[in-house]
PDB file of N, CA and C in Angstrom:
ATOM      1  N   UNK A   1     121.256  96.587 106.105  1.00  0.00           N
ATOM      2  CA  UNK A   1     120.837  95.636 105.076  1.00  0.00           C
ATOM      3  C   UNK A   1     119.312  95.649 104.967  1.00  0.00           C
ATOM      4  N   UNK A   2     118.881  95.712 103.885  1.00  0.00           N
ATOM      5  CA  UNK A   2     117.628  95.412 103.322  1.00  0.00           C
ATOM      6  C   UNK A   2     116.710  94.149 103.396  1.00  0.00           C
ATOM      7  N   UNK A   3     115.645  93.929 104.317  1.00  0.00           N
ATOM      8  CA  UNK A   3     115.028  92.661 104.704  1.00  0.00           C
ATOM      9  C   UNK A   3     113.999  92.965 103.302  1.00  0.00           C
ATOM     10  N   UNK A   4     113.824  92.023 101.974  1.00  0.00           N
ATOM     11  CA  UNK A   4     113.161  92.052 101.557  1.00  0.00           C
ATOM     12  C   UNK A   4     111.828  90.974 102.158  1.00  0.00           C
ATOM     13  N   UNK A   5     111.109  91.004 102.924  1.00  0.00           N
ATOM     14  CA  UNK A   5     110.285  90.327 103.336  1.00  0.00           C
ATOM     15  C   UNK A   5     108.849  90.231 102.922  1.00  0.00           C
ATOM     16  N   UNK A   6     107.782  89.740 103.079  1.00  0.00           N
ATOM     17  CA  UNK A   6     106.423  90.156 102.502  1.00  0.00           C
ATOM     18  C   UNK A   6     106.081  91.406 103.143  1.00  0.00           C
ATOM     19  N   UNK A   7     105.973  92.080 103.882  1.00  0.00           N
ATOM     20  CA  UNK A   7     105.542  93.675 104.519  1.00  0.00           C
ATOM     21  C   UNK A   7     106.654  94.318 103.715  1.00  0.00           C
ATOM     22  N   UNK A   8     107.642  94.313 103.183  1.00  0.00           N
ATOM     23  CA  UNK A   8     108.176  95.462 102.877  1.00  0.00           C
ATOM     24  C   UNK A   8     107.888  95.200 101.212  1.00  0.00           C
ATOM     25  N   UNK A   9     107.969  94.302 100.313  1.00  0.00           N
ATOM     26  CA  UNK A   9     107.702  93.599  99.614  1.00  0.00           C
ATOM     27  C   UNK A   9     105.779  94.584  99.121  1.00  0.00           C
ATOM     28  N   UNK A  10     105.039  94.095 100.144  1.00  0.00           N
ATOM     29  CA  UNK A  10     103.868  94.531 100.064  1.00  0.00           C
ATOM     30  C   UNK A  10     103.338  96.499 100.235  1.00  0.00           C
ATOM     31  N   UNK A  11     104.211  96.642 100.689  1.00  0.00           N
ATOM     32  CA  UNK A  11     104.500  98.179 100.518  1.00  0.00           C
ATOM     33  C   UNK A  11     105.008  98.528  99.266  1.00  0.00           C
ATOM     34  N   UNK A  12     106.310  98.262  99.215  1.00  0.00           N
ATOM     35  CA  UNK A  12     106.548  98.727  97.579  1.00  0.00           C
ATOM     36  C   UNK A  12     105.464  98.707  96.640  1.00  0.00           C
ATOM     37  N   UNK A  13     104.843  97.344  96.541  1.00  0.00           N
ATOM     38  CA  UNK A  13     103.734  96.599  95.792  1.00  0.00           C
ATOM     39  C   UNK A  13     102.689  98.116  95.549  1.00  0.00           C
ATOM     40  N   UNK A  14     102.008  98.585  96.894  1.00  0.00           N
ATOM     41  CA  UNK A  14     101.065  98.947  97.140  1.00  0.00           C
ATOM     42  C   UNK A  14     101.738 100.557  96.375  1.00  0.00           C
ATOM     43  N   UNK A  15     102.621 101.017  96.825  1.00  0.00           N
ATOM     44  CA  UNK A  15     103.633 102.724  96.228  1.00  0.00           C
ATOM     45  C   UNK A  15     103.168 102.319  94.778  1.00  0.00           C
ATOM     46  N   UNK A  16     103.618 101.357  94.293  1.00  0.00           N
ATOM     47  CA  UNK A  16     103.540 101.308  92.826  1.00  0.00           C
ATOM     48  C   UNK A  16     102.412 101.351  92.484  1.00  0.00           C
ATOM     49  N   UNK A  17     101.328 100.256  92.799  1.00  0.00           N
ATOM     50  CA  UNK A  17     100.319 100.786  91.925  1.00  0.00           C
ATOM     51  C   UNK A  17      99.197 101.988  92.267  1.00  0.00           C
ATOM     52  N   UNK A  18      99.678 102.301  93.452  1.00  0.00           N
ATOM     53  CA  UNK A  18      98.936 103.983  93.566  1.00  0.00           C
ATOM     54  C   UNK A  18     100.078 104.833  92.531  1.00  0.00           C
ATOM     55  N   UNK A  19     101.259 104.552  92.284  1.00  0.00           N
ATOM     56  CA  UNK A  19     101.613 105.447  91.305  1.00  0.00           C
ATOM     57  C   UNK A  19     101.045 105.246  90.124  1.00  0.00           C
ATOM     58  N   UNK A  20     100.841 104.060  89.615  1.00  0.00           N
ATOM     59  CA  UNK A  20     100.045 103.374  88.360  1.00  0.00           C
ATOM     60  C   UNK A  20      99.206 104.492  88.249  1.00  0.00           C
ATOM     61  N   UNK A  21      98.042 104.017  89.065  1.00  0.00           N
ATOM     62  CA  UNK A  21      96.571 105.132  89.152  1.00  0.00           C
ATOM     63  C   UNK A  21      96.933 106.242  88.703  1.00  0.00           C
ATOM     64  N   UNK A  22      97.971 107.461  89.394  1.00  0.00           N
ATOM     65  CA  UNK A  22      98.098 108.498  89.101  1.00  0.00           C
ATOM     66  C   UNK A  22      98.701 108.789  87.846  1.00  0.00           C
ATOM     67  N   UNK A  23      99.461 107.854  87.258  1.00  0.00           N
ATOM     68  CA  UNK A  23     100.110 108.173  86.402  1.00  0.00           C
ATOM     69  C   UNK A  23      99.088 107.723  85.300  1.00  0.00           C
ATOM     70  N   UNK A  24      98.013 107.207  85.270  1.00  0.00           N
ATOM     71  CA  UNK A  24      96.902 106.899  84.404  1.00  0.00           C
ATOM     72  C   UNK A  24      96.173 108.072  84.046  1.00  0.00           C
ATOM     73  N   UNK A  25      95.711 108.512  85.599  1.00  0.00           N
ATOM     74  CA  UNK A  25      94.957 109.980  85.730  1.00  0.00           C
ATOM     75  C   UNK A  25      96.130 110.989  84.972  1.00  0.00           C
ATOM     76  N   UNK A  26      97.084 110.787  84.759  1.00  0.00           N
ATOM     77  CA  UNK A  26      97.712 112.005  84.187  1.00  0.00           C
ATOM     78  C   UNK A  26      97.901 111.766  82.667  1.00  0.00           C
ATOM     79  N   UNK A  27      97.438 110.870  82.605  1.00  0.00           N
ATOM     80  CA  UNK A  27      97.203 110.405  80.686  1.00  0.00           C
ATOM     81  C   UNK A  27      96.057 111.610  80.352  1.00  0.00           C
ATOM     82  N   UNK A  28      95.244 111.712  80.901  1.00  0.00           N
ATOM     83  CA  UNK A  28      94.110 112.074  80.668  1.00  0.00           C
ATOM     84  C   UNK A  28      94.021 113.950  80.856  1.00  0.00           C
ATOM     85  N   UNK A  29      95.157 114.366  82.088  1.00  0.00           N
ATOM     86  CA  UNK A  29      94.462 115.506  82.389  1.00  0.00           C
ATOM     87  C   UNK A  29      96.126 116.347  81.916  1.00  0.00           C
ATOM     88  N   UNK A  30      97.238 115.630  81.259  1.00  0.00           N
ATOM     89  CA  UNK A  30      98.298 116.307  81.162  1.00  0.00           C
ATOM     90  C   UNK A  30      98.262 116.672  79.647  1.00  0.00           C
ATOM     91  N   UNK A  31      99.167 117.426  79.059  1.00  0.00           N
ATOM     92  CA  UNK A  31      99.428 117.038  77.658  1.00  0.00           C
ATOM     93  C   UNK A  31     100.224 116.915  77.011  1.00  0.00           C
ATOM     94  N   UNK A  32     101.089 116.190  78.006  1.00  0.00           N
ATOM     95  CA  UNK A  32     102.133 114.706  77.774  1.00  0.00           C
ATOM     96  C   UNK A  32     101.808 113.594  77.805  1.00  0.00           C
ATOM     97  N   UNK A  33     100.613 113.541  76.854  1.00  0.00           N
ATOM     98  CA  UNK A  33     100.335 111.833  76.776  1.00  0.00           C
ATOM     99  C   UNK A  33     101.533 111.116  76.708  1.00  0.00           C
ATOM    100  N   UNK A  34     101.907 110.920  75.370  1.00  0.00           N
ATOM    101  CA  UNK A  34     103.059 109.647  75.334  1.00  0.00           C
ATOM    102  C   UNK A  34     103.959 109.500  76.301  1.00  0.00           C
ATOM    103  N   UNK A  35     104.246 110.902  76.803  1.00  0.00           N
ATOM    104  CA  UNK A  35     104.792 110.262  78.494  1.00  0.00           C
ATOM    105  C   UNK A  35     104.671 109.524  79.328  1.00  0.00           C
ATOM    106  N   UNK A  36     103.292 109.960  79.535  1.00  0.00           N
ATOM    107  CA  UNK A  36     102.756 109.930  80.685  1.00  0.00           C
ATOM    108  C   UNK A  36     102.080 108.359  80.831  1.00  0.00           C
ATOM    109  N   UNK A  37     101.578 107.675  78.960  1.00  0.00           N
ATOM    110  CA  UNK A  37     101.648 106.516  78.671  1.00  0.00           C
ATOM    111  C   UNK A  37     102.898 105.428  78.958  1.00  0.00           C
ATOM    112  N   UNK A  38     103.838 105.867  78.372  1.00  0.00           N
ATOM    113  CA  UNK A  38     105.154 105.275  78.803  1.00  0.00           C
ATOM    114  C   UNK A  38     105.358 104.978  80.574  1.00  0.00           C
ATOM    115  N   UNK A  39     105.431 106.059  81.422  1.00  0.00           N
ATOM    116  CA  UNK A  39     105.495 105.995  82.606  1.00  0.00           C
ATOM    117  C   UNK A  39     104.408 104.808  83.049  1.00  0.00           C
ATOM    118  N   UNK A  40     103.375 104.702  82.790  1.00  0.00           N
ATOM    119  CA  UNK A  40     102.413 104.018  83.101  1.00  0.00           C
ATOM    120  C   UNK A  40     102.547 103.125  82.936  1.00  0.00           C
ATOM    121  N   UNK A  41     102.917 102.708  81.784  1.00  0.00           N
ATOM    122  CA  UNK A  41     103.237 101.408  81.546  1.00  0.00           C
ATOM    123  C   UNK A  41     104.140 100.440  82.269  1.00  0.00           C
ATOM    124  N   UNK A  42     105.115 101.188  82.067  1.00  0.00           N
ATOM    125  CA  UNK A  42     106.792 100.444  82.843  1.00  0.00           C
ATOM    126  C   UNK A  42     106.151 100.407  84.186  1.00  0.00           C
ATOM    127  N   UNK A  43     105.248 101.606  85.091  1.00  0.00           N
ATOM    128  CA  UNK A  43     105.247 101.357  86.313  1.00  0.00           C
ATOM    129  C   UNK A  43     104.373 100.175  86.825  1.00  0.00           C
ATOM    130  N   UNK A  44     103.087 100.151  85.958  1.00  0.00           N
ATOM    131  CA  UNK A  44     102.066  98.897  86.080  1.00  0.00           C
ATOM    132  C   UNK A  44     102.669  97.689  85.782  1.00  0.00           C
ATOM    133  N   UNK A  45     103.835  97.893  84.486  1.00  0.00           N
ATOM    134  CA  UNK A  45     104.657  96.018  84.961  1.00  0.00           C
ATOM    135  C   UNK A  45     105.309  95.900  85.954  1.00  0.00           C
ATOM    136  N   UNK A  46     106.052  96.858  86.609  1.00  0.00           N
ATOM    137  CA  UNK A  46     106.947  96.242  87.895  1.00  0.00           C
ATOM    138  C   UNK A  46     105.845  96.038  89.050  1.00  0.00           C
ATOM    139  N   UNK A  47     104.775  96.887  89.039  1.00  0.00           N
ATOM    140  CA  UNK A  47     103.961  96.785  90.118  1.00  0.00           C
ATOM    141  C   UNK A  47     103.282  95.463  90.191  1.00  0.00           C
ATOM    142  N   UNK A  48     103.198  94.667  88.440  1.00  0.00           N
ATOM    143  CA  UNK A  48     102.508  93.799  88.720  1.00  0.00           C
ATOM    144  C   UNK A  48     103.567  92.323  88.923  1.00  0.00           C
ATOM    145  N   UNK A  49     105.036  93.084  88.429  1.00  0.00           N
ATOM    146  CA  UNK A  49     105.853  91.781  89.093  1.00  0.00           C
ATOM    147  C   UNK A  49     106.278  91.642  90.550  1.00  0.00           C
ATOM    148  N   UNK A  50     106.296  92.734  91.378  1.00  0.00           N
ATOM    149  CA  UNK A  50     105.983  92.939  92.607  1.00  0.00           C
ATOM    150  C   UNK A  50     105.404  92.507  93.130  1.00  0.00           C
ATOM    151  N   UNK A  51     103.837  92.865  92.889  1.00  0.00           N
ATOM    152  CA  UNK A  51     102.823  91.782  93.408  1.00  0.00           C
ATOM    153  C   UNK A  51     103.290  90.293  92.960  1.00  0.00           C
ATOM    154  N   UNK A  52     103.376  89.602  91.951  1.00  0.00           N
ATOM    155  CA  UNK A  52     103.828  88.178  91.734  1.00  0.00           C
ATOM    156  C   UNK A  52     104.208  87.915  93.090  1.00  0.00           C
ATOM    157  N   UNK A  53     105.718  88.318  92.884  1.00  0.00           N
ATOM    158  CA  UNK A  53     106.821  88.228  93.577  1.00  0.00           C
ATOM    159  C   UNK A  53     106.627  87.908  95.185  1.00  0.00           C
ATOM    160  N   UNK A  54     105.523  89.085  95.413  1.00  0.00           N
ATOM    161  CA  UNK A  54     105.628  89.497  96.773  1.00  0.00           C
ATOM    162  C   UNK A  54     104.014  88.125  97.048  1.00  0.00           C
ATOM    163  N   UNK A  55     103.389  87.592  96.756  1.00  0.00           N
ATOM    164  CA  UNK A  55     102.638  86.437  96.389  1.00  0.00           C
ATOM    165  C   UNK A  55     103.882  85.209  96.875  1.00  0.00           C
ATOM    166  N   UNK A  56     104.282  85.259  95.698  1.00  0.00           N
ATOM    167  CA  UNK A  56     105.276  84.010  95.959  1.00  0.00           C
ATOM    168  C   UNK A  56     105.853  83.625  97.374  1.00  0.00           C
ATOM    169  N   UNK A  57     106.798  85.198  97.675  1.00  0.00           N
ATOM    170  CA  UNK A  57     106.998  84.771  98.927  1.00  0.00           C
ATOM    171  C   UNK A  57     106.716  84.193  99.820  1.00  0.00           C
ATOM    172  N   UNK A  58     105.180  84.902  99.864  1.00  0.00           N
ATOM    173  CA  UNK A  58     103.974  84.787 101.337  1.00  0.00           C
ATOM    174  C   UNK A  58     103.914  83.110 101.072  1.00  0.00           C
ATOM    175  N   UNK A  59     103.370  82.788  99.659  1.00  0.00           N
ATOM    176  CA  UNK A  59     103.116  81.574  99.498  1.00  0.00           C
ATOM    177  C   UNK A  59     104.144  80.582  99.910  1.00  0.00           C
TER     178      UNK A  59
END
């Protein structure tokens, strides 16, 4: 079973928005923008409901 706790919570958090970053940097150096826009996008909202989330908990 899966302990969603703040450390695991805060890991995911942290995977995501280093994927964010990269997937930003690949707006720029791929030439699959609208992809690579799309990806970015969806990944920077879960990363930033993650963080919420993973906030809330701690709190």
């Amino acid at each position: 079973m899966v302990v969603l706790d703040h450390g695991t919570l805060g890991y995911i958090t942290f995977g995501l928005m280093s994927f964010s970053m990269l997937s930003g940097a690949f707006i720029f150096l791929s030439k699959k923008r609208q992809f690579w826009i799309k990806v970015h996008l969806l990944v920077s909202i879960l990363a930033y409901i993650f963080m919420v989330w993973t906030i809330w908990v701690v709190g």
